[in-house]
N, C-alpha and C. Protein backbone atom coordinates (compact mmCIF):
# COMPACT_ATOMS: atom_id res chain seq x y z
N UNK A 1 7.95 -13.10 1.57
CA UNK A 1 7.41 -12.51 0.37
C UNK A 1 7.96 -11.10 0.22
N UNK A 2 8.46 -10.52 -0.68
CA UNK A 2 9.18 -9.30 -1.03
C UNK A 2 7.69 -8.75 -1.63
N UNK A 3 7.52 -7.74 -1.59
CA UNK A 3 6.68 -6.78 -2.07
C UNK A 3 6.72 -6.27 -3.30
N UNK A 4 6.15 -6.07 -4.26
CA UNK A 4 6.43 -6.21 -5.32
C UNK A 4 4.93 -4.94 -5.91
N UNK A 5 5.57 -4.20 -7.01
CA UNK A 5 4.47 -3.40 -7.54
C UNK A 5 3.08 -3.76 -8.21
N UNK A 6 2.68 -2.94 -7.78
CA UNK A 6 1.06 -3.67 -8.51
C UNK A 6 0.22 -2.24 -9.02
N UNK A 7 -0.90 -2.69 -9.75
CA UNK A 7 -1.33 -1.73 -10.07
C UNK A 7 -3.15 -2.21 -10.16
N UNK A 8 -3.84 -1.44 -10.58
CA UNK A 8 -5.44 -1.30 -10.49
C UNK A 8 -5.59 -2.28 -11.77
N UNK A 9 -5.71 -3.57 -12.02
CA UNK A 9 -5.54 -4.29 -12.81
C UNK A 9 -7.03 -4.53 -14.08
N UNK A 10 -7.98 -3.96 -13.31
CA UNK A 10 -9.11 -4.18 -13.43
C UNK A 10 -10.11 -3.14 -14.18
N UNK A 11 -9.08 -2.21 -14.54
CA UNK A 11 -9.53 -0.60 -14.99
C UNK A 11 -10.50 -0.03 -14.24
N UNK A 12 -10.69 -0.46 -13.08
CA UNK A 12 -12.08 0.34 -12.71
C UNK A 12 -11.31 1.27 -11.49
N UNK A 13 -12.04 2.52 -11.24
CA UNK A 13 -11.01 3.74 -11.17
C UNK A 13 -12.20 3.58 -9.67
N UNK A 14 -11.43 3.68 -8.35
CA UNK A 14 -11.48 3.37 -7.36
C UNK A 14 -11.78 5.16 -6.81
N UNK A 15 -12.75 5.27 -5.69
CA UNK A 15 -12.71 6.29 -4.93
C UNK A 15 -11.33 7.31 -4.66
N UNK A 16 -10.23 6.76 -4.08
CA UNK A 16 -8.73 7.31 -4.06
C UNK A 16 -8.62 7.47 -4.92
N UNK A 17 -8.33 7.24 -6.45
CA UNK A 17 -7.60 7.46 -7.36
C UNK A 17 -8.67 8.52 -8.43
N UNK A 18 -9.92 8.93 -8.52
CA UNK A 18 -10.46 9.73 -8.60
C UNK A 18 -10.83 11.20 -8.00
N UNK A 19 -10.15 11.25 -6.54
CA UNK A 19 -9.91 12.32 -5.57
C UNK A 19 -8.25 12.65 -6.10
N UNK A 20 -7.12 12.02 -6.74
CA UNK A 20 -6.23 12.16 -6.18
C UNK A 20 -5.43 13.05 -8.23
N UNK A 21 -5.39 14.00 -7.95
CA UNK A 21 -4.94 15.20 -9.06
C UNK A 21 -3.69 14.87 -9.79
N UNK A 22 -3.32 14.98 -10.97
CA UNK A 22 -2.13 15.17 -11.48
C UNK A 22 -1.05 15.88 -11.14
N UNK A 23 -1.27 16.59 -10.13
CA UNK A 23 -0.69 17.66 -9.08
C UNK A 23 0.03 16.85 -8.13
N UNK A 24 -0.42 15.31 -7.93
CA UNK A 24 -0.29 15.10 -6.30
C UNK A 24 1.47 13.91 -6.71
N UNK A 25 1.96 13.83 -6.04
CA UNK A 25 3.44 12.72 -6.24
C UNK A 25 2.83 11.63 -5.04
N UNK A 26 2.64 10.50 -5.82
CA UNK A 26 2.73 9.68 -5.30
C UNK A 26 3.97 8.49 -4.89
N UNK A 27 4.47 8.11 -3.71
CA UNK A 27 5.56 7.32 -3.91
C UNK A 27 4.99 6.05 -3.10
N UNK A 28 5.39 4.64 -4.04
CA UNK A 28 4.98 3.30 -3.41
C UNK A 28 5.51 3.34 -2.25
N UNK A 29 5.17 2.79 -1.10
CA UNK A 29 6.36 2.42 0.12
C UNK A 29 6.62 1.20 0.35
N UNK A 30 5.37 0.08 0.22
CA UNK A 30 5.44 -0.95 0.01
C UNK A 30 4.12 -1.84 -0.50
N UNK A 31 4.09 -2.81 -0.77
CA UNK A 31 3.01 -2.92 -1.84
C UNK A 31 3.11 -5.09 -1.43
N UNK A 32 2.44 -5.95 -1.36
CA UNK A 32 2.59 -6.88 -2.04
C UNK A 32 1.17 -7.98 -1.62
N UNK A 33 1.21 -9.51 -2.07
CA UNK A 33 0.06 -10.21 -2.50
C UNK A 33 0.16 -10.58 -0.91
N UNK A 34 -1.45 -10.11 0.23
CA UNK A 34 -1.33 -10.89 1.28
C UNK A 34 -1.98 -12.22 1.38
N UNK A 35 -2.74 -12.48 0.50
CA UNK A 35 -3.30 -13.59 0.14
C UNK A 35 -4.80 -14.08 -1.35
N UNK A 36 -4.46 -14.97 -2.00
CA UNK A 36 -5.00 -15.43 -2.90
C UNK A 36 -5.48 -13.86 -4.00
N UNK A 37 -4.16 -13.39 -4.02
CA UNK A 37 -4.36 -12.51 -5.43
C UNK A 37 -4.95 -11.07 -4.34
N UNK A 38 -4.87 -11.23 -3.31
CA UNK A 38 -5.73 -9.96 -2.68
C UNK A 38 -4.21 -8.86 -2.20
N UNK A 39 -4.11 -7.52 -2.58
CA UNK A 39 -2.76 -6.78 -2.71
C UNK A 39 -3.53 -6.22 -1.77
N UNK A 40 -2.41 -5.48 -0.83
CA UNK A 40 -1.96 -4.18 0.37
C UNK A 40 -1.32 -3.55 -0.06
N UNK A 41 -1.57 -2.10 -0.46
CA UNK A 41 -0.78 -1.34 -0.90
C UNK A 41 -0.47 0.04 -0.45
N UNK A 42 0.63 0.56 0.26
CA UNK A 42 1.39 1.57 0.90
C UNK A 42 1.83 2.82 0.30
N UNK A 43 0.65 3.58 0.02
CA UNK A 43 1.58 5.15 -0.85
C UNK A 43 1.83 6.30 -0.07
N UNK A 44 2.87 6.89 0.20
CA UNK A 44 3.14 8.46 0.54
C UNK A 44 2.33 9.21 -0.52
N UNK A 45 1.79 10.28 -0.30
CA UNK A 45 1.11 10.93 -1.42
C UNK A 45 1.48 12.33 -0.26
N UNK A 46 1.82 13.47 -1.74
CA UNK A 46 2.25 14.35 -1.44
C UNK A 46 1.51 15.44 -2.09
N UNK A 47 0.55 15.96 -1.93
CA UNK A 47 0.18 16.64 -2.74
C UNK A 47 0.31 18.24 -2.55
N UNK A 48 0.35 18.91 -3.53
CA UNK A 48 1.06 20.73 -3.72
C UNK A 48 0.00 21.15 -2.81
N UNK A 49 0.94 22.13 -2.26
CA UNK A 49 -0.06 22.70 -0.93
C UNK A 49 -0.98 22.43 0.19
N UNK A 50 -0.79 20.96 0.26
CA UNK A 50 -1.75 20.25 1.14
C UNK A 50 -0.29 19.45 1.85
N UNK A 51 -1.02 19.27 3.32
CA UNK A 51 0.05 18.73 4.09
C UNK A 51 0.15 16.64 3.36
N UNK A 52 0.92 16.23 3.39
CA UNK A 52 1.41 14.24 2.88
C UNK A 52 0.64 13.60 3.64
N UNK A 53 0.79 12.61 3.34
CA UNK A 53 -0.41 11.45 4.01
C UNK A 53 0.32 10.48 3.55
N UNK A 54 0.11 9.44 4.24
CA UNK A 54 0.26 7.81 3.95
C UNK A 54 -1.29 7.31 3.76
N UNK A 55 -1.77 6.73 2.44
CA UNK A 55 -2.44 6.06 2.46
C UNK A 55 -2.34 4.48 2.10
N UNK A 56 -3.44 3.62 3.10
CA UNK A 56 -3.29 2.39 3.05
C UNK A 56 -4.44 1.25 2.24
N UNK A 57 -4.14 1.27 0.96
CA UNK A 57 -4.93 0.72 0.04
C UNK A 57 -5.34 -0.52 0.54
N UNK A 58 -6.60 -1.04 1.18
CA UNK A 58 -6.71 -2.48 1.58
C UNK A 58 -7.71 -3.11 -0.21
N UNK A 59 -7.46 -4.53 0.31
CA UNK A 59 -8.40 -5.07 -0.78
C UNK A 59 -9.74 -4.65 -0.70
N UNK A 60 -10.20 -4.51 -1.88
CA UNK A 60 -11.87 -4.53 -2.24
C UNK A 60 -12.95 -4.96 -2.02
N UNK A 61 -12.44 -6.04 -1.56
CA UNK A 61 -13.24 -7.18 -1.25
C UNK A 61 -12.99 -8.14 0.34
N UNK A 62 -13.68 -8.40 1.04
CA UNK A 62 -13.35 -9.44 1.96
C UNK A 62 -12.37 -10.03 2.09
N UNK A 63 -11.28 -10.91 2.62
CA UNK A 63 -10.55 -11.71 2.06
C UNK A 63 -10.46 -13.03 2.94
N UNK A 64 -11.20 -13.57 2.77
CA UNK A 64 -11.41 -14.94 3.73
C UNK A 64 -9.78 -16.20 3.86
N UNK A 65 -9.73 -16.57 4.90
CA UNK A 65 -8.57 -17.11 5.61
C UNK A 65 -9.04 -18.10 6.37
N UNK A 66 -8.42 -19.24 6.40
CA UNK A 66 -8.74 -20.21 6.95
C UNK A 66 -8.00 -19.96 8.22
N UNK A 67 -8.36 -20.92 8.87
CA UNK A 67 -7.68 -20.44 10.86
C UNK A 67 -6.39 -20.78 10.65
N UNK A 68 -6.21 -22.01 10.17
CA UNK A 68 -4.95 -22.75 10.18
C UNK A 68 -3.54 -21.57 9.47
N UNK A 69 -4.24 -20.85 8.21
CA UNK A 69 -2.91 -19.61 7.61
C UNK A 69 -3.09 -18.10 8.27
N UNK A 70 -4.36 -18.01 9.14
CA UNK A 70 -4.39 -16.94 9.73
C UNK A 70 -3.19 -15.74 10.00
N UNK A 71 -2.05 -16.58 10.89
CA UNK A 71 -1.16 -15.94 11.48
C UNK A 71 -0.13 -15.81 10.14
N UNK A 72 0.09 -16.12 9.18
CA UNK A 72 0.95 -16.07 8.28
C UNK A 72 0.29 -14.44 7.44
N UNK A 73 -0.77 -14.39 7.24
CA UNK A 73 -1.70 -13.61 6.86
C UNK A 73 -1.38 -12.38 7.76
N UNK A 74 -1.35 -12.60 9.09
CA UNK A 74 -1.30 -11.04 9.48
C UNK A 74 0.26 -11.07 9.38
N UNK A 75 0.93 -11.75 9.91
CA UNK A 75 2.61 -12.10 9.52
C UNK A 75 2.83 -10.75 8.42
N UNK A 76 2.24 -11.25 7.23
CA UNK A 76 2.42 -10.70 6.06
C UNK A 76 2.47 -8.86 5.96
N UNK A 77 1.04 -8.69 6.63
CA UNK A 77 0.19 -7.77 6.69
C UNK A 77 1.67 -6.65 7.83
N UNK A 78 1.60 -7.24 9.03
CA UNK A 78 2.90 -6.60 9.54
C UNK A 78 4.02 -6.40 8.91
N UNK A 79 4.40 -7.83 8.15
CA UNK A 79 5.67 -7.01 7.40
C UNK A 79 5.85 -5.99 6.32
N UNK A 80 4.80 -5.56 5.94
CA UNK A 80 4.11 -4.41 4.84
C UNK A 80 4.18 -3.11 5.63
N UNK A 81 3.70 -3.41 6.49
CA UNK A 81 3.68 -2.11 7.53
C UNK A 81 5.28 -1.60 7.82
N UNK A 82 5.64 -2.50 8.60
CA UNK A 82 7.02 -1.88 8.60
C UNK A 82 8.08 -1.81 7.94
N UNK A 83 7.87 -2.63 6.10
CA UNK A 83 8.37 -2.12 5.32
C UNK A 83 8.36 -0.75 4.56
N UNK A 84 7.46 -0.20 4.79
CA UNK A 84 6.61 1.13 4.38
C UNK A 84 7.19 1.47 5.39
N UNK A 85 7.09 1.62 6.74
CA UNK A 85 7.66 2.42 7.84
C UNK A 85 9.24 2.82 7.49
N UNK A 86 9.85 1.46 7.34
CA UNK A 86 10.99 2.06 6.83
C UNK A 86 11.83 2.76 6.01
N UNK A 87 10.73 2.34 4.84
CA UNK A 87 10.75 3.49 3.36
C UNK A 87 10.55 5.08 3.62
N UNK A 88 9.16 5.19 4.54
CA UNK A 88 9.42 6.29 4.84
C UNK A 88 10.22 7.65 5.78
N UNK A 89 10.78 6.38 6.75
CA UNK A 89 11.88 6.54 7.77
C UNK A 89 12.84 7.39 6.53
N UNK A 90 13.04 6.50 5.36
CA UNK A 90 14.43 6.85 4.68
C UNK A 90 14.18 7.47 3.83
N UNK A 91 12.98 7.93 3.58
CA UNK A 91 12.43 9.13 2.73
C UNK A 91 12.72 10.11 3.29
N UNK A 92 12.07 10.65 4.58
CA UNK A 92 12.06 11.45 5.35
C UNK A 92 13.68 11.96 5.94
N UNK A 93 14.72 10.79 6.30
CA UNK A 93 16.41 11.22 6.78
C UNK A 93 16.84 11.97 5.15
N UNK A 94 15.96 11.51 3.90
CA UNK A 94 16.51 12.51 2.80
C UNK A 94 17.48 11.06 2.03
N UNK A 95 17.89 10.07 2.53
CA UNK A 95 18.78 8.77 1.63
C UNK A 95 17.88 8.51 0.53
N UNK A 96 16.89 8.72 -0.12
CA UNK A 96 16.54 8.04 -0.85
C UNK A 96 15.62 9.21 -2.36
């Protein structure tokens, strides 16, 4: 599964995104569906005068998994991680 952008689909304005200023640069790192419509989402957030952060947007809700797709599920969940790791690897050397 390639990761793919997403956004707050639902208009309802979430704790993070009410803390987070017109001031602040956010950059995706990686983003995509880990299961039945439920998104993981990976932002660098940089905000003026405050030291960056990676924050890690989990779903809203529970996300129930049967045993049998379990491991595909965290599968997923890892490859998010170290797609973001590497985004920011190549943020950080300045390539990108």
């Amino acid at each position: 599964m390639v990761p793919q952008q997403c956004s707050n689909t639902t208009g309802a304005e979430t704790h993070l995104e009410r803390k987070w200023s017109p001031m602040n640069q956010r950059t995706e790192l990686a983003s995509g569906e880990i299961v039945n419509g439920s998104i993981l989402s990976i932002w660098l957030v940089q905000p003026v005068k405050k030291p960056e952060s990676v924050v890690v947007m989990w779903p809203q809700r529970p996300t129930a998994v049967s045993t049998r797709h379990y491991s595909d599920v965290a599968a997923i969940v890892c490859r998010l991680v170290a797609n973001a790791s590497t985004e920011l690897a190549a943020i950080k050397a300045g390539r990108r």
